[in-house]
Protein backbone atom coordinates (compact mmCIF):
# COMPACT_ATOMS: atom_id res chain seq x y z
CA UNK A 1 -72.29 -52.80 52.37
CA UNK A 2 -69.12 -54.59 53.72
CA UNK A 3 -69.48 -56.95 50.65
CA UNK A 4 -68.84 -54.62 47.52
CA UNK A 5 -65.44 -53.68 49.25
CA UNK A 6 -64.74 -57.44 49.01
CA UNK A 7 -66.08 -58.86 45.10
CA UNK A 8 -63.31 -59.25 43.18
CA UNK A 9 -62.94 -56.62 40.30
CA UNK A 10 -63.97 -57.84 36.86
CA UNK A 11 -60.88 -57.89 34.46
CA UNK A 12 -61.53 -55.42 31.55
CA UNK A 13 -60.49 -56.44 28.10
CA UNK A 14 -57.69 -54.73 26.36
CA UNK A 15 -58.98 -51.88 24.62
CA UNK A 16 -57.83 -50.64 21.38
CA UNK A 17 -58.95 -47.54 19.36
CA UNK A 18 -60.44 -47.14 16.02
CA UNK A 19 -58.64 -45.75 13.03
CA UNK A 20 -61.22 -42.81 12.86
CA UNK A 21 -60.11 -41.96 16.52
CA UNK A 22 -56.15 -42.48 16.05
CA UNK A 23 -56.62 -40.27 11.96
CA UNK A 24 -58.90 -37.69 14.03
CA UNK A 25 -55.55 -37.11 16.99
CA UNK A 26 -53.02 -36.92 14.56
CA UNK A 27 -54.87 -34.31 12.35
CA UNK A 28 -55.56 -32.36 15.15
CA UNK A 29 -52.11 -32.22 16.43
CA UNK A 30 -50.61 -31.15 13.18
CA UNK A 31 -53.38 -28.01 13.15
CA UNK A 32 -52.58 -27.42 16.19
CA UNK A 33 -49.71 -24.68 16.84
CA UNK A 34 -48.65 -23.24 20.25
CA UNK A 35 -47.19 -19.56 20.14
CA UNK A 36 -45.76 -18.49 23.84
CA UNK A 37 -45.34 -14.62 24.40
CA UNK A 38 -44.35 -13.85 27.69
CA UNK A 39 -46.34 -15.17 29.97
CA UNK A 40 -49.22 -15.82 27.53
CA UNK A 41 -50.04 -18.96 25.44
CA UNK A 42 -51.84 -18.80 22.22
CA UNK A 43 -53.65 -22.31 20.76
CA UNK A 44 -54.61 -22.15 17.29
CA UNK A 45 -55.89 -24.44 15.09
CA UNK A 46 -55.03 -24.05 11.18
CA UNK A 47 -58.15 -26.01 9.88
């Protein structure tokens, strides 16, 4: 048990996302509006 506290951790590579992912975030944050009222918060989505 003592010896998994004491293997060195393997490095990960860099990772880096796909243009699907990074088109998908951006069109989502454009729909996405935020109305406050109060102390209530609406999240809509315009799509």
């Amino acid at each position: 048990m003592a010896k998994i506290y004491f293997e060195k951790p393997v490095a990960a590579s860099k990772m880096l996302p796909k243009k699907e992912t990074i088109d998908f975030l951006l069109s989502y944050s454009k729909a996405l509006t935020i109305t406050k009222k109060g102390k209530l918060i609406f999240e809509s989505i315009a799509n």
